[in-house]
C-alpha atoms as a PDB file:
ATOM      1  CA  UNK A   1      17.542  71.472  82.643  1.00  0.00           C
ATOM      2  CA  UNK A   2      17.729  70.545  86.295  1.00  0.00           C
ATOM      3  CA  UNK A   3      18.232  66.989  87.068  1.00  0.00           C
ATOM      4  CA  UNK A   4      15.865  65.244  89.599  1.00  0.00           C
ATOM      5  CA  UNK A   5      18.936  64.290  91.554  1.00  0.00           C
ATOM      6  CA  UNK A   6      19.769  67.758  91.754  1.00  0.00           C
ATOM      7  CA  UNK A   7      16.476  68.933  92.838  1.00  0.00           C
ATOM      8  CA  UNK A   8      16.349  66.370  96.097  1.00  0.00           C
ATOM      9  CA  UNK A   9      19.862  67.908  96.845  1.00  0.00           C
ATOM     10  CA  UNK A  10      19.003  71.437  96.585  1.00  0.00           C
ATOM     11  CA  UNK A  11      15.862  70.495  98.706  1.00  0.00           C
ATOM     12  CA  UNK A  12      17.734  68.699 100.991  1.00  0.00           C
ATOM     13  CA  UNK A  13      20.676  71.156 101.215  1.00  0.00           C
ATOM     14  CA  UNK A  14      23.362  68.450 100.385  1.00  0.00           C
ATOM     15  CA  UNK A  15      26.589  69.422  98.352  1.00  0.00           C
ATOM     16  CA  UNK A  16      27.860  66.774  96.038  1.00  0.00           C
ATOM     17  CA  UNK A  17      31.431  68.264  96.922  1.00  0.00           C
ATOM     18  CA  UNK A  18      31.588  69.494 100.506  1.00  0.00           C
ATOM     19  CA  UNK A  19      29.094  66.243 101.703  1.00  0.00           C
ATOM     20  CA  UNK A  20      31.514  62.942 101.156  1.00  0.00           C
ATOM     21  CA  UNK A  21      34.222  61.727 102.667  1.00  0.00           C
ATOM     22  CA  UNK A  22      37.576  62.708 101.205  1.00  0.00           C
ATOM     23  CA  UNK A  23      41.146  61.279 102.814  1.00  0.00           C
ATOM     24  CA  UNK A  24      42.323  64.555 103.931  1.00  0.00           C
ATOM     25  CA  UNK A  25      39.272  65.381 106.464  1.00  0.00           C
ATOM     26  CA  UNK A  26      38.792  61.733 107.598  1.00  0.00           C
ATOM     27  CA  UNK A  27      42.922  61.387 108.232  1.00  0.00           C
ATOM     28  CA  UNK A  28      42.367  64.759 110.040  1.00  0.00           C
ATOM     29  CA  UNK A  29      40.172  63.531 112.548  1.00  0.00           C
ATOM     30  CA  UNK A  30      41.813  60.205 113.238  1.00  0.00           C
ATOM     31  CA  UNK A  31      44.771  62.024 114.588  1.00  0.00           C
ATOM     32  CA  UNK A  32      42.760  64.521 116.338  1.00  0.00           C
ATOM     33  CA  UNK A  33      41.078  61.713 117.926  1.00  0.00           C
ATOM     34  CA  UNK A  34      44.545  59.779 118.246  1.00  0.00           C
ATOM     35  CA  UNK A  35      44.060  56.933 116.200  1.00  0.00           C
ATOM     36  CA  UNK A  36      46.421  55.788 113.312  1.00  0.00           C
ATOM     37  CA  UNK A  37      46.027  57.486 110.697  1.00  0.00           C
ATOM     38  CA  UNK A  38      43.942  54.878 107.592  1.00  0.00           C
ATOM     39  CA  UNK A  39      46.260  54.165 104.385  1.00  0.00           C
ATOM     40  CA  UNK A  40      45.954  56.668 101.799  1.00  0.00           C
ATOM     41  CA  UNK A  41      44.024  55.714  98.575  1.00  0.00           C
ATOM     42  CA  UNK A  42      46.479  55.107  95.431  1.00  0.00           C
ATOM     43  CA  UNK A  43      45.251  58.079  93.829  1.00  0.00           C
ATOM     44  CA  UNK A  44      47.693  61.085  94.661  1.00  0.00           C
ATOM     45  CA  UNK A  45      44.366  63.711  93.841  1.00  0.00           C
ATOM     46  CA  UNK A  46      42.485  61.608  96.243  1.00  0.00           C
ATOM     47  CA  UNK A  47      45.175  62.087  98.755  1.00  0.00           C
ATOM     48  CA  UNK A  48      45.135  65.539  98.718  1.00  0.00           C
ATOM     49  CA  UNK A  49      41.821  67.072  97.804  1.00  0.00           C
ATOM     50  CA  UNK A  50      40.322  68.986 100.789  1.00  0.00           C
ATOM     51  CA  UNK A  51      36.681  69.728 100.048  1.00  0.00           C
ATOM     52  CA  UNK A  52      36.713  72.847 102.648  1.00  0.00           C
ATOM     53  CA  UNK A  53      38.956  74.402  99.911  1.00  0.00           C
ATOM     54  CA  UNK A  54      37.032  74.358  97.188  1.00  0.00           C
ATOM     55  CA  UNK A  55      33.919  76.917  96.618  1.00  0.00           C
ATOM     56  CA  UNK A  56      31.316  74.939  95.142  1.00  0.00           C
ATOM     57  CA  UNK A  57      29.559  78.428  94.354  1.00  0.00           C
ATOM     58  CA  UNK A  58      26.400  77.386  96.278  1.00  0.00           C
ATOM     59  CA  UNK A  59      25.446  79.721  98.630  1.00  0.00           C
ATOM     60  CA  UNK A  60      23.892  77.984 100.635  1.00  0.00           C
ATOM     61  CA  UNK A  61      26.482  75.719 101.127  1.00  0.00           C
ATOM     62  CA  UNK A  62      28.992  78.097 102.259  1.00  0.00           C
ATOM     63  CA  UNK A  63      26.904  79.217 105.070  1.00  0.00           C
ATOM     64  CA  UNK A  64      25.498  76.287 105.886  1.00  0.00           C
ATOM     65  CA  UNK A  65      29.110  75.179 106.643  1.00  0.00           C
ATOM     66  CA  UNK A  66      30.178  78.068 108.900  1.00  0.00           C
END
């Protein structure tokens, strides 16, 4: 059964995994844009999950993000 949440994402072409912030992209651009780099959160996964690593298996997601 497909949730309604799931639905408005498919609809809208958002990716619970690939579309919220994680540390590593955000710390990523703050050097890139030469700023100091923001504390990392006390959770070592949180630290070091990179969403553009995982394949979500959507599809549409991986070529939307190309």
């Amino acid at each position: 059964m497909v949730t309604v949440e799931a639905l408005l994402r498919r609809i809208a072409r958002r990716c619970p995994t690939h579309d919220r912030a994680s540390y590593a992209v955000t710390s990523r651009l703050e050097r890139q844009l030469g700023m100091t780099p923001s504390p990392p959160p006390d959770s070592l996964v949180d630290q070091f999950a990179d969403p553009g690593l995982i394949d979500c298996g959507r599809a549409w997601c991986h070529t939307r993000r190309r």
